[in-house]
Protein backbone atom coordinates (compact mmCIF):
# COMPACT_ATOMS: atom_id res chain seq x y z
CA UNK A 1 11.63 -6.45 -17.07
CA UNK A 2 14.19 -5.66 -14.70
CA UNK A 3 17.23 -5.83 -17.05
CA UNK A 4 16.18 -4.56 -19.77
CA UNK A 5 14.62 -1.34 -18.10
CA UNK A 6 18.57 -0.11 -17.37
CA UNK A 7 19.14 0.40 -21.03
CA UNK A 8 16.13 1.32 -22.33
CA UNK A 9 15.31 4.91 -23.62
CA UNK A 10 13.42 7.21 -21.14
CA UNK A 11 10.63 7.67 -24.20
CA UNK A 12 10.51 4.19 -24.76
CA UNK A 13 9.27 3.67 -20.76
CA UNK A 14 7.26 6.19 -21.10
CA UNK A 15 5.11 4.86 -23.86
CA UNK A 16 5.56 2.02 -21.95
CA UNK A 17 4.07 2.72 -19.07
CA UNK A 18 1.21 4.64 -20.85
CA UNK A 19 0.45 2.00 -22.58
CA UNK A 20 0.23 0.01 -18.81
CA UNK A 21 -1.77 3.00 -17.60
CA UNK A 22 -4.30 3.03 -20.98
CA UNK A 23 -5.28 -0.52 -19.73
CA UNK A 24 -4.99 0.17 -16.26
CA UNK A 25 -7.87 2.66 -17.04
CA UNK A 26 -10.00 0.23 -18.76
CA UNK A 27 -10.22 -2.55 -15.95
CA UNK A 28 -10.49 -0.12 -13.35
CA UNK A 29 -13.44 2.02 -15.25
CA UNK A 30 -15.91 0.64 -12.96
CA UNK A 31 -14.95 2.85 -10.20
CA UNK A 32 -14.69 5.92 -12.30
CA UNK A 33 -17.32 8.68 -12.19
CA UNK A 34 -20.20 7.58 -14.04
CA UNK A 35 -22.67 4.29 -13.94
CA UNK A 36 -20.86 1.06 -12.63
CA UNK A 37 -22.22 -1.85 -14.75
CA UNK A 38 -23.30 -5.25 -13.07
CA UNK A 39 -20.50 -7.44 -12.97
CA UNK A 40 -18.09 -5.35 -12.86
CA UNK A 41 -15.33 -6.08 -10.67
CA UNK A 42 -14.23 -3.05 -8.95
CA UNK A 43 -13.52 -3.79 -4.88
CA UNK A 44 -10.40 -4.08 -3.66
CA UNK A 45 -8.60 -5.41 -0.58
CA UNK A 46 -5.18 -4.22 1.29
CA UNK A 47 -3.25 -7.07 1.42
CA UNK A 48 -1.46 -5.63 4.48
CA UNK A 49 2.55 -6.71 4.59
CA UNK A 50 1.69 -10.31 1.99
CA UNK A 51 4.91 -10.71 0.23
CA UNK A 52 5.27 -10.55 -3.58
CA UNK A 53 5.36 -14.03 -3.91
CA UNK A 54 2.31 -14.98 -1.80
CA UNK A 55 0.10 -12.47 -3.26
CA UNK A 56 1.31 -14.06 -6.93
CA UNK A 57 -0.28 -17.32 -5.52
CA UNK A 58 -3.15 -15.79 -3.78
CA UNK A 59 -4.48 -13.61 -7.46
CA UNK A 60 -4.22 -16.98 -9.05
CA UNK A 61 -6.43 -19.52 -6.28
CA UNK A 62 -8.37 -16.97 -4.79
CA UNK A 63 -8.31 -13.63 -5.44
CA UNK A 64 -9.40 -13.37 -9.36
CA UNK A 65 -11.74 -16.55 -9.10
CA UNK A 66 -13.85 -14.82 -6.47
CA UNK A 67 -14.29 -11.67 -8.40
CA UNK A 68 -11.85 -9.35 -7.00
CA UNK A 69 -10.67 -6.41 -9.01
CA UNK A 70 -7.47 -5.03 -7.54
CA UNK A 71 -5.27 -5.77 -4.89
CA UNK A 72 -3.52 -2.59 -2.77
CA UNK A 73 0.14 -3.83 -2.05
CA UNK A 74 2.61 -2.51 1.23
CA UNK A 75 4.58 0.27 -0.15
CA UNK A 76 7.96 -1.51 -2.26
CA UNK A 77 10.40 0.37 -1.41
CA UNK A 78 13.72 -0.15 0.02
CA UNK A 79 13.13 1.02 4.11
CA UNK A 80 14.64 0.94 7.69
CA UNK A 81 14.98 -2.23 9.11
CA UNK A 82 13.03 -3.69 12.32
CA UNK A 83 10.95 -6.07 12.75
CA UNK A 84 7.94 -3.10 13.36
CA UNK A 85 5.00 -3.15 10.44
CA UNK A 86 5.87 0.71 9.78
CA UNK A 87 9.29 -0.06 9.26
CA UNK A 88 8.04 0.07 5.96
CA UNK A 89 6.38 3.31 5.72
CA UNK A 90 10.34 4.56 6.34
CA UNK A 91 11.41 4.87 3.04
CA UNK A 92 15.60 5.06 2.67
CA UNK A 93 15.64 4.60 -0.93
CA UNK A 94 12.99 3.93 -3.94
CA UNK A 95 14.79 0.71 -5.37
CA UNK A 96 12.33 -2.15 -5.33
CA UNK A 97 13.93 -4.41 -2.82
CA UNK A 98 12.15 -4.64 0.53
CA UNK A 99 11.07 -7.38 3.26
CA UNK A 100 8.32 -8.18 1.11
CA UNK A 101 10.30 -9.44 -2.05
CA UNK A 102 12.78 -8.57 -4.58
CA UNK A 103 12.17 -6.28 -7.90
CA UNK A 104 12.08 -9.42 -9.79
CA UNK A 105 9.58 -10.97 -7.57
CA UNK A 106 7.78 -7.70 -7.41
CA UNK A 107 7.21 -7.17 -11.19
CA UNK A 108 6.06 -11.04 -11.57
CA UNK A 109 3.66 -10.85 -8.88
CA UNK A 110 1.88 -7.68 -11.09
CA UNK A 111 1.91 -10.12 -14.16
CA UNK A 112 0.56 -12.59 -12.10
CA UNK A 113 -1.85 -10.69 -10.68
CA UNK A 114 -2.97 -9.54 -13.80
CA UNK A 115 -3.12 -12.71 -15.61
CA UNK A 116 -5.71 -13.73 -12.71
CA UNK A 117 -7.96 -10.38 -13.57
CA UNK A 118 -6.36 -8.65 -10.36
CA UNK A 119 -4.52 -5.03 -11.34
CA UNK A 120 -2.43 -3.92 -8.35
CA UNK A 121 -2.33 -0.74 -6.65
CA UNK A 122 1.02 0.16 -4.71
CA UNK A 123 0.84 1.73 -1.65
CA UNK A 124 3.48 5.11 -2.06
CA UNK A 125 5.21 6.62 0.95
CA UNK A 126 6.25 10.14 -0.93
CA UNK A 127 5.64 12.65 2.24
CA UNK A 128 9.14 11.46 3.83
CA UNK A 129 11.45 9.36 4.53
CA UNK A 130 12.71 7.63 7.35
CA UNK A 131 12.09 9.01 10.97
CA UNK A 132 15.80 7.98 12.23
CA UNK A 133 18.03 10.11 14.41
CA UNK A 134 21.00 8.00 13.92
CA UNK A 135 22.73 6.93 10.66
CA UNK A 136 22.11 3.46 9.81
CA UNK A 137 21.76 0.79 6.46
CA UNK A 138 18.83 0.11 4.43
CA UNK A 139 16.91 -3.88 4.38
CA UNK A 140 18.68 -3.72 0.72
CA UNK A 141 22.02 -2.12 1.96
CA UNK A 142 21.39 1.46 1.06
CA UNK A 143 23.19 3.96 3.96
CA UNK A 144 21.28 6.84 4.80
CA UNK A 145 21.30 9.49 7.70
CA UNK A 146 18.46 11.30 8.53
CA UNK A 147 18.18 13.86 5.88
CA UNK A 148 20.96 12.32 3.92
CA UNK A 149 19.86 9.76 0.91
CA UNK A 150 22.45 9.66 -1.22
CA UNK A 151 21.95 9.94 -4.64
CA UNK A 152 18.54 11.03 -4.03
CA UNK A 153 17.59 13.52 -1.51
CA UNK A 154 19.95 16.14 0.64
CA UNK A 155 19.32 18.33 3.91
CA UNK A 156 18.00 20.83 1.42
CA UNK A 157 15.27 18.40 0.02
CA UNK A 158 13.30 18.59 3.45
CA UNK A 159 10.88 21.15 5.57
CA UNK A 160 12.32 22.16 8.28
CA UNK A 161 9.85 23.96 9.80
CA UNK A 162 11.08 25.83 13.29
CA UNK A 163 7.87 26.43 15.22
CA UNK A 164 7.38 23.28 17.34
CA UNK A 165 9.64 21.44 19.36
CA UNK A 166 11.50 18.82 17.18
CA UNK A 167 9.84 20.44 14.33
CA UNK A 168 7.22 17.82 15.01
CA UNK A 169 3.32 18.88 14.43
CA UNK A 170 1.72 18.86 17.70
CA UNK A 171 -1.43 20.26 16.72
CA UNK A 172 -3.96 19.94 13.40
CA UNK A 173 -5.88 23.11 13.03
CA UNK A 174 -2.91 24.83 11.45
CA UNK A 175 -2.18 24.15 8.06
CA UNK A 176 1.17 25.54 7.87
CA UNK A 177 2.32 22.98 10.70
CA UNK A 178 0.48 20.12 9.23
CA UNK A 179 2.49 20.25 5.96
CA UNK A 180 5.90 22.13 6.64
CA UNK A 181 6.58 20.01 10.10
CA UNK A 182 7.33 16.57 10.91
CA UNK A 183 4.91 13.79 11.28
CA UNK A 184 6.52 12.10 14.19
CA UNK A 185 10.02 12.84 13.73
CA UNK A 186 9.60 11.78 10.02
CA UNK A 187 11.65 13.68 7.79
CA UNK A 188 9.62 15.43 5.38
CA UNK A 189 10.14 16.06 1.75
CA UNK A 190 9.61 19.58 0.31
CA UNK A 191 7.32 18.18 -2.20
CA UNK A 192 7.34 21.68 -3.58
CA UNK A 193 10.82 21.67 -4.92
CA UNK A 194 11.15 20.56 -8.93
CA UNK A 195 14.01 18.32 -8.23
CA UNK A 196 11.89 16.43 -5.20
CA UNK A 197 8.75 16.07 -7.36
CA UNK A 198 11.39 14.66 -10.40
CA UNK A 199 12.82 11.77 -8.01
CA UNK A 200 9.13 11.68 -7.00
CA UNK A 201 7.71 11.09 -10.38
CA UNK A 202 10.75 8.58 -11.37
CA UNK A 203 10.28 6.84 -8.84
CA UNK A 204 6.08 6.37 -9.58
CA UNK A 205 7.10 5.94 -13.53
CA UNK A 206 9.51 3.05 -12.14
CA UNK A 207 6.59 0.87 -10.71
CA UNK A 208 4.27 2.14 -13.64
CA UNK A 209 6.70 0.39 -16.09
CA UNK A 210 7.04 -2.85 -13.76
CA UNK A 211 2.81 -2.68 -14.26
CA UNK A 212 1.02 -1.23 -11.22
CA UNK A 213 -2.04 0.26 -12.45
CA UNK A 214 -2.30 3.44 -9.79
CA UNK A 215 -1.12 4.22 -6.23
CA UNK A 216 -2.42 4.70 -2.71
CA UNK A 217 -0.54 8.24 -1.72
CA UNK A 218 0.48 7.40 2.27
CA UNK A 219 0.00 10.56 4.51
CA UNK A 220 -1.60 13.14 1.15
CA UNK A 221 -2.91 14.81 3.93
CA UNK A 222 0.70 16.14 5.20
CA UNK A 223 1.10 17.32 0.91
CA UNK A 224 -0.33 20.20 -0.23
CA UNK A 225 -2.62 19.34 -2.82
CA UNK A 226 -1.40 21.32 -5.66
CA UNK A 227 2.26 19.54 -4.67
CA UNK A 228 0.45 16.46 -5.24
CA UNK A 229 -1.33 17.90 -8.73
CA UNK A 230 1.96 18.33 -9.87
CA UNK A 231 3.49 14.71 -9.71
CA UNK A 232 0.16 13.17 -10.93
CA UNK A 233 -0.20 15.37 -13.44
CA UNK A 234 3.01 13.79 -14.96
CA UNK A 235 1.48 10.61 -14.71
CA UNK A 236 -0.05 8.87 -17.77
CA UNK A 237 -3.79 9.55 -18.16
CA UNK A 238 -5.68 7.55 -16.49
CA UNK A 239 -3.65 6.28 -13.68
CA UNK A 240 -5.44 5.15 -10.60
CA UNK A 241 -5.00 7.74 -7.36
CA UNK A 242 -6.24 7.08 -3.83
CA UNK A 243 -4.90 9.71 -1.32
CA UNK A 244 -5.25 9.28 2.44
CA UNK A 245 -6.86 12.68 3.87
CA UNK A 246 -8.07 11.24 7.28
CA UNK A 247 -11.12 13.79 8.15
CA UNK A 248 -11.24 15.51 11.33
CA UNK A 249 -14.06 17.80 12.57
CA UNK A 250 -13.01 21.87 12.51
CA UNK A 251 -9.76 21.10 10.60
CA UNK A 252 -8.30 23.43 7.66
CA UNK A 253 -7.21 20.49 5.61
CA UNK A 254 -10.72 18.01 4.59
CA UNK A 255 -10.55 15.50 2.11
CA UNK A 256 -12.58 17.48 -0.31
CA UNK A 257 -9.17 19.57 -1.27
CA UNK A 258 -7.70 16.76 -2.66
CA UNK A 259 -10.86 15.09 -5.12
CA UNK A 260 -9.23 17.02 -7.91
CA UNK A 261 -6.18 14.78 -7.93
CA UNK A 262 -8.17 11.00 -7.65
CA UNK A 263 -9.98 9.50 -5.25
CA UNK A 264 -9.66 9.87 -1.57
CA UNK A 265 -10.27 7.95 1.59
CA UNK A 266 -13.26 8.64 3.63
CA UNK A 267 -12.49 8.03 6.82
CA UNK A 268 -15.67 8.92 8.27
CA UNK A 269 -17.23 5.45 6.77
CA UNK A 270 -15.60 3.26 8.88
CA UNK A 271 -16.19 5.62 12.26
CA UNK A 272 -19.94 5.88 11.53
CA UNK A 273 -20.44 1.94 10.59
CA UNK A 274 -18.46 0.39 13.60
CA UNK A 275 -21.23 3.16 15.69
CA UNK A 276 -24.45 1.52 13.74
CA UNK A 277 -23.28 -2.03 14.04
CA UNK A 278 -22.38 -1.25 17.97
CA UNK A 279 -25.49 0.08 18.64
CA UNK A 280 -27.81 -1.69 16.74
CA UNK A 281 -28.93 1.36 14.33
CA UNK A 282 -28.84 -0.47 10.93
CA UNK A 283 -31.84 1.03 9.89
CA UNK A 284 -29.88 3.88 8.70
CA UNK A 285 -27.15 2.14 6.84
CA UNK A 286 -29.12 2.47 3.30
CA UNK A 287 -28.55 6.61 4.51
CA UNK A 288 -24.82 6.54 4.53
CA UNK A 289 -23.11 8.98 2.21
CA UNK A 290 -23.02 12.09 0.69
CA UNK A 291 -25.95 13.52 2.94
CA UNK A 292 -23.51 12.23 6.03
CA UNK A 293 -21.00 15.27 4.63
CA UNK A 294 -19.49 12.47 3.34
CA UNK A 295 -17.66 12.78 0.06
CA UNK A 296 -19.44 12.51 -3.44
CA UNK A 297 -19.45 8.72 -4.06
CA UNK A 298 -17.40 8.93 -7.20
CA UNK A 299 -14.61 10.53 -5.47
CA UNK A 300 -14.82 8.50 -2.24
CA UNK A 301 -12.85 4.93 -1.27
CA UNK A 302 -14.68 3.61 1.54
CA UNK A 303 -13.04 0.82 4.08
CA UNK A 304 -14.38 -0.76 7.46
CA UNK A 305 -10.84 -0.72 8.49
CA UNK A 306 -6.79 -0.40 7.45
CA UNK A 307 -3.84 -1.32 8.61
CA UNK A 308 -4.12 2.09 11.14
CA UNK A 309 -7.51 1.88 12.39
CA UNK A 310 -7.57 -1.58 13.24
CA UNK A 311 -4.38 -0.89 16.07
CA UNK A 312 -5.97 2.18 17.26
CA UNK A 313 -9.67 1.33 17.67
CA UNK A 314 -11.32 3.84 15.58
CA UNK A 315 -13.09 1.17 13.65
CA UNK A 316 -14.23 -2.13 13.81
CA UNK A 317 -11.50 -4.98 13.33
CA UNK A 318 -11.32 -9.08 12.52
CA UNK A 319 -10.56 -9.15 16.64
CA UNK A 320 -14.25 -7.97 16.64
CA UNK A 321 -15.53 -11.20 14.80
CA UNK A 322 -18.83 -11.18 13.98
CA UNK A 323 -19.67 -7.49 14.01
CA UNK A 324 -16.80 -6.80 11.79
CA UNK A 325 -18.72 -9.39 9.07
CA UNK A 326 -21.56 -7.24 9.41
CA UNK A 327 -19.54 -4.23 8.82
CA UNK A 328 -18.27 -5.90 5.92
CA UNK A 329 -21.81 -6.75 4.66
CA UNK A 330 -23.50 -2.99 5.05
CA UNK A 331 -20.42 -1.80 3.45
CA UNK A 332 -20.47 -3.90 0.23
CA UNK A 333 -24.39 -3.67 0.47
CA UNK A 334 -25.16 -0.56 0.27
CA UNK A 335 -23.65 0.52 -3.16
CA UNK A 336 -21.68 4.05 -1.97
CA UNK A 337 -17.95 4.93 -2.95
CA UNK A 338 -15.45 2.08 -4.28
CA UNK A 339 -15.12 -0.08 -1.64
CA UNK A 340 -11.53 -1.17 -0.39
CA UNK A 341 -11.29 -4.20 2.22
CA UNK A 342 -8.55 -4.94 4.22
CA UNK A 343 -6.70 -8.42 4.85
CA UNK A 344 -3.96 -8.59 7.34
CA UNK A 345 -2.40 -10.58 10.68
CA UNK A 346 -3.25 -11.42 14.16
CA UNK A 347 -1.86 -9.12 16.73
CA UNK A 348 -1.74 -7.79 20.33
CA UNK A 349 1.14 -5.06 19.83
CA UNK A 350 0.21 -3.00 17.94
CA UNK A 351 3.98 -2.38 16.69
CA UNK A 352 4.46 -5.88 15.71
CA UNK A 353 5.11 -6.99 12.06
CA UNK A 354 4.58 -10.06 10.55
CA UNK A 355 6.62 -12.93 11.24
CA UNK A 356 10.17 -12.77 9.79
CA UNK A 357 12.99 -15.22 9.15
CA UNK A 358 16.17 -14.28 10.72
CA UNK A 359 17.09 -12.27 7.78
CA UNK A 360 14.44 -9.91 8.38
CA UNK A 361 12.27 -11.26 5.41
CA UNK A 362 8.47 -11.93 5.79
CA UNK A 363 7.63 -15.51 6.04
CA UNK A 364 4.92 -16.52 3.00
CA UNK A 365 1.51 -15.96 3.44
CA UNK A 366 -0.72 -18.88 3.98
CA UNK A 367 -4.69 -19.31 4.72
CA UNK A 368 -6.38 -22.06 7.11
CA UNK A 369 -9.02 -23.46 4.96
CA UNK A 370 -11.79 -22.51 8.02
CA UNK A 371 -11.34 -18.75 8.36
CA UNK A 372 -13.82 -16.77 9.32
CA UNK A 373 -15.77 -14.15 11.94
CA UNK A 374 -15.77 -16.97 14.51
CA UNK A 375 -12.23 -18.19 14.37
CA UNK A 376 -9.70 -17.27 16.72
CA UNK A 377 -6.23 -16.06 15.58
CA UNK A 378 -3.32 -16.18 16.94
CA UNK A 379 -0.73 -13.56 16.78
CA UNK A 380 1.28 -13.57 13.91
CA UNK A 381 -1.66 -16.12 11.85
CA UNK A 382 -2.64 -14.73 8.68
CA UNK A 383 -6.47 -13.60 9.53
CA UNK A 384 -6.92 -13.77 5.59
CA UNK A 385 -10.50 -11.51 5.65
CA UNK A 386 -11.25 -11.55 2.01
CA UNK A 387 -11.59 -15.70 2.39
CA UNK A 388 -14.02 -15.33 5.19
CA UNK A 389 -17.33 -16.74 3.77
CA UNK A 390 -19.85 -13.73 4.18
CA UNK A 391 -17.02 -11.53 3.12
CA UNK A 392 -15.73 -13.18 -0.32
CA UNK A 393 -19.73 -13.81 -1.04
CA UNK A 394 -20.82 -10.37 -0.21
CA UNK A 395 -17.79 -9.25 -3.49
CA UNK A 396 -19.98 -11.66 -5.58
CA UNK A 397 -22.81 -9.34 -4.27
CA UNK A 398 -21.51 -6.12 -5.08
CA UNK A 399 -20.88 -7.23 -8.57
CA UNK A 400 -23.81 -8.75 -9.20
CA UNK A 401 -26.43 -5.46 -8.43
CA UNK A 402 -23.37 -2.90 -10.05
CA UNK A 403 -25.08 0.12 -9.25
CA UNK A 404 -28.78 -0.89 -9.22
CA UNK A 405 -30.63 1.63 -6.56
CA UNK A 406 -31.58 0.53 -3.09
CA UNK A 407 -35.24 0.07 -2.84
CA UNK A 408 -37.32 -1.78 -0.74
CA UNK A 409 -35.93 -0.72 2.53
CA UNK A 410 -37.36 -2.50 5.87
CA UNK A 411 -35.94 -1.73 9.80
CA UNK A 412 -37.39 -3.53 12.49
CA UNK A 413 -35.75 -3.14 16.01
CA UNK A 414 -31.99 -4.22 15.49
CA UNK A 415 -32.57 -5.48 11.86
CA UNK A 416 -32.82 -4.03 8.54
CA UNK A 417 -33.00 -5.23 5.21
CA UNK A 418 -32.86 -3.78 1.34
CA UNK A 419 -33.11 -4.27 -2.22
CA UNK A 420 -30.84 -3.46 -4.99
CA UNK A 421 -33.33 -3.28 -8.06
CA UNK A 422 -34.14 -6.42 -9.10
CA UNK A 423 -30.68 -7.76 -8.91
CA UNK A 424 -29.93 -8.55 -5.00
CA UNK A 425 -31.04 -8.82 -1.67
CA UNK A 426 -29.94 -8.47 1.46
CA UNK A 427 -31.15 -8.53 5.16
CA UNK A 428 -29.10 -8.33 8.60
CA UNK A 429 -29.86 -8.50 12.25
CA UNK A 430 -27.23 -6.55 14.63
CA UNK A 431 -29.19 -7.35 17.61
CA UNK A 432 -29.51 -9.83 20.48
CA UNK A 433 -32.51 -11.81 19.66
CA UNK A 434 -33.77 -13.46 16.73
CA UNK A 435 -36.31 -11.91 14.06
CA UNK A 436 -38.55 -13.71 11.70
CA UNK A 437 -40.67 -11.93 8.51
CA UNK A 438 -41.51 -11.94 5.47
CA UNK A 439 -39.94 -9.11 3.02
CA UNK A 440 -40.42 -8.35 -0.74
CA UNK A 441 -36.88 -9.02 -2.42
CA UNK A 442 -38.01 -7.65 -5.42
CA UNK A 443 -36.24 -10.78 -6.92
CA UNK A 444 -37.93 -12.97 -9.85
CA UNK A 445 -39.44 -16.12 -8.05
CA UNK A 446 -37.08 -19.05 -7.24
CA UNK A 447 -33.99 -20.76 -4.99
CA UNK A 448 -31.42 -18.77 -4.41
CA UNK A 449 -28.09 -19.64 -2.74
CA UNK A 450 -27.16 -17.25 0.41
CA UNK A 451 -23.75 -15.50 -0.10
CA UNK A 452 -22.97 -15.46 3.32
CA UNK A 453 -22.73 -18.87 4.27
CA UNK A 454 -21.74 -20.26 0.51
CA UNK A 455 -19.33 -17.35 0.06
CA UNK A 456 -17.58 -16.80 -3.32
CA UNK A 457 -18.86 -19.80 -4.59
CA UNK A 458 -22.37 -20.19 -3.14
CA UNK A 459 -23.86 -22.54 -6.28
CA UNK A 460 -22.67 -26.05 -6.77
CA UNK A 461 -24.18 -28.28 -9.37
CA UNK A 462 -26.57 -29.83 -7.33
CA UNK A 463 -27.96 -26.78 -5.60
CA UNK A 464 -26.43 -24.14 -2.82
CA UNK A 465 -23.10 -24.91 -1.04
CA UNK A 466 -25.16 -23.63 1.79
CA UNK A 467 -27.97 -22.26 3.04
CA UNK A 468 -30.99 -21.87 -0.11
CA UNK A 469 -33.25 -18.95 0.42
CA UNK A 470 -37.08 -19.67 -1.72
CA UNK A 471 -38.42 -16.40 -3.18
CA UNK A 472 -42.07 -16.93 -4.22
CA UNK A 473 -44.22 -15.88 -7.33
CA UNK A 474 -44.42 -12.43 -5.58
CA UNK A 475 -40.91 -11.91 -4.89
CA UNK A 476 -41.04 -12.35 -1.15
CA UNK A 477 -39.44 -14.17 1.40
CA UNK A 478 -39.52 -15.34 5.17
CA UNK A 479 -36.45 -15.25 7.21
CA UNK A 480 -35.71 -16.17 10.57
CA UNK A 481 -32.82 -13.41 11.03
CA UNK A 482 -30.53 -14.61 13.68
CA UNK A 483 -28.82 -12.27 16.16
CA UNK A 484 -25.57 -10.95 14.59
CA UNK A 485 -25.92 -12.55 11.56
CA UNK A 486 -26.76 -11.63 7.70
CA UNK A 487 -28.58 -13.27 4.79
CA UNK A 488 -27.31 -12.02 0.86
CA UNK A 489 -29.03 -13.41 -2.35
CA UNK A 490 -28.54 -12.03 -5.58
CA UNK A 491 -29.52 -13.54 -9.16
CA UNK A 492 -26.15 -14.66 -10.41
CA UNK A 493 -26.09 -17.19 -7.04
CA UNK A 494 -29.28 -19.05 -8.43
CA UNK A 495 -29.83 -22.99 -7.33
């Protein structure tokens, strides 16, 4: 794909990469406005900093066998180098050659990927590029100064906008400074200018025609959104668009400005689950959404945690173990937004990347065959989240009920439990001490295999890889609900 792309016509790519985009749009109708079917498969999961080649593998043993839909990748483009994790969120230049893989490697991990059922999103860094004073050489050998890219951007290319010292935005409830300064010392593209939005768009076409189905837009909060209208409007039809607003109370710029251009990310999910699973007020998980001033659901991507909020605490995070499972749970439970999980590495500093050979390349990917909310990581081990059990079985879940309504709801002290239709069940306990009762699943009578001990692959032929949960003749149940822990059973997980 690689060579041939440097002589081909710019029309011929761009059918191209319609084409790409036209089924891009079919896989990924399930999280478009509208009903979402049962079975389809529609969450995701950031594979945080995986190289090309490992998430190749991980699509083909894991990843499309246990229903997932798409895959968000780090952002692959050429950046600073450092052995920091945002070294590569500082873009020097857009060729596809980064710590994470080559192009080649790159393009056959989206075939891959997509041969497994998995369509890959790409994370894009378009609000700037790198946040160094000095001049210095690219991972792929591109030189660069700080507002100097040659071949690509100039001095003239960037905001500089004169009211704060640096030109760095030191506070949020002024638009102006949000969008026209620096994001800590980052320079930052004048997104308005035709000949930035052209590199822009080339750039997005590139990885369109190497596959991707859609893109995460890094920091769309520090873009105007009508900036951002512009370069997706020159995207095929139908190309997938997450943009990362992060919502904060009293502030001019709220996600809702952007729901025009594709999804966005509501950051207020994460905050408000890590505060029900901390203080034991489940009950009202079946209550989160758009009456929470959250976003409408068709519009919203909802996460426990990213590759941000799990170094600075505003969520929930693997180091939190078992509440972090039930996070995981209430989130794919509940039915609201299109649910993105996250899958990354064991740290303590919070700068530190993944482990690196001494070329500066990230060592492969690899899962223990045990992981899960009560391992313990080290730093640098791959904490591999979408394997854990509860988590991988709770996908099977979500595409099981599709969007069957919540009924059935039941709260008892730390512990709550809910229906979806007549499709799934689940119940979960966020408490200290154990709680058993009887509930009405609303499920036809028989054994059903629990998704969060069997995981992704709760039936066997001879019964339940795990635990088997009896429904009777009139749909009900008795549990014994153990503290911190979670029971899922659905009818496609029959014994």
């Amino acid at each position: 794909m690689e060579h041939s792309r440097r002589w081909m016509p710019r029309v011929l790519r761009r059918v191209m990469a319609i084409a790409l985009a036209t089924v891009a749009a079919i896989a990924l109708a399930a999280c478009s406005p509208g009903p979402r079917p049962a079975n389809a498969r529609d969450v995701g999961v950031q594979m945080f900093q995986w190289p090309w080649s490992s998430l190749a593998a991980e699509c083909t043993s894991f990843l499309g066998p246990a229903g997932y839909g798409w895959v968000l990748t780090s952002p692959p483009n050429e950046h600073i180098t450092g052995t920091a994790w945002w070294t590569s969120y500082q873009p020097v230049s857009y060729a596809v050659d980064s710590r994470l893989g080559t192009r080649d490697e790159f393009a056959a991990m989206v075939g891959t990927c997509h041969e497994a059922g998995v369509k890959v999103i790409a994370d894009a860094v378009i609000n700037h590029m790198s946040g160094q004073d000095e001049p210095g050489t690219g991972f792929a050998g591109s030189r660069y100064t700080h507002y100097d890219y040659p071949d690509l951007y100039t001095g003239d290319d960037f905001h500089h906008c004169g009211i704060t010292p640096g030109d760095d935005i030191s506070v949020y409830d002024d638009a102006f400074e949000v969008q026209n300064c620096e994001l800590v010392n980052l320079a930052d593209l004048a997104t308005e200018k035709p000949h930035v939005q052209d590199a822009i768009v080339a750039y997005l076409d590139d990885l369109l025609a190497l596959g991707v189905d859609g893109f995460r837009i890094d920091a769309a909060k520090h873009i105007p959104a009508d900036d951002i209208a512009a370069i997706v409007d020159r995207l095929p039809e139908g190309t997938f668009v997450e943009q990362e607003v992060i919502r904060g109370a009293g502030e001019p710029i709220q996600p809702e400005d952007y729901t025009a251009n594709g999804r966005v990310l509501e950051f207020g999910w994460g905050r408000d689950v890590k505060g029900m699973i901390e203080s034991a007020t489940v009950g009202q998980a079946t209550g989160l959404g758009e009456d929470w001033g959250y976003l409408p659901a068709h519009d919203a991507v909802v996460f426990v945690d990213n590759h941000d909020t799990e170094r600075n605490g505003e969520t929930l995070s693997y180091a939190d173990g078992a509440e972090y499972l039930l996070a995981n749970v209430l989130t794919l439970g509940v039915g609201y937004g299109t649910v993105q999980l996250h899958s990354g590495y064991a740290f303590t500093d919070r700068d530190a990347g993944p482990a690196q050979d001494a070329a500066g390349n990230v060592l492969p990917a690899t899962c223990a065959d045990d992981v899960g909310s009560e391992t313990a990581f080290a730093d640098g081990d791959w904490v591999c989240q979408h394997r854990w059990p509860g988590i991988a079985g709770m996908v099977s879940f979500h595409n099981a009920v599709g969007d069957a309504p919540v009924t059935r709801e039941w709260s008892e002290g730390d512990a709550a439990a809910w229906a979806r239709g007549d499709l799934g069940f689940v119940a979960l306990n966020a408490g200290a001490e154990p709680i058993t009762t009887t509930l009405d699943t609303g499920l036809p009578a028989g054994d059903y295999c629990d998704v969060i001990t069997g995981g992704a692959h709760a039936t066997t032929t001879s019964g339940c890889s795990a635990e088997t949960v009896t429904v009777d003749a009139e749909g009900r149940t008795t549990l014994v609900l153990h503290p911190m822990s979670a029971v899922a059973i659905h009818v496609g997980a029959r014994a």
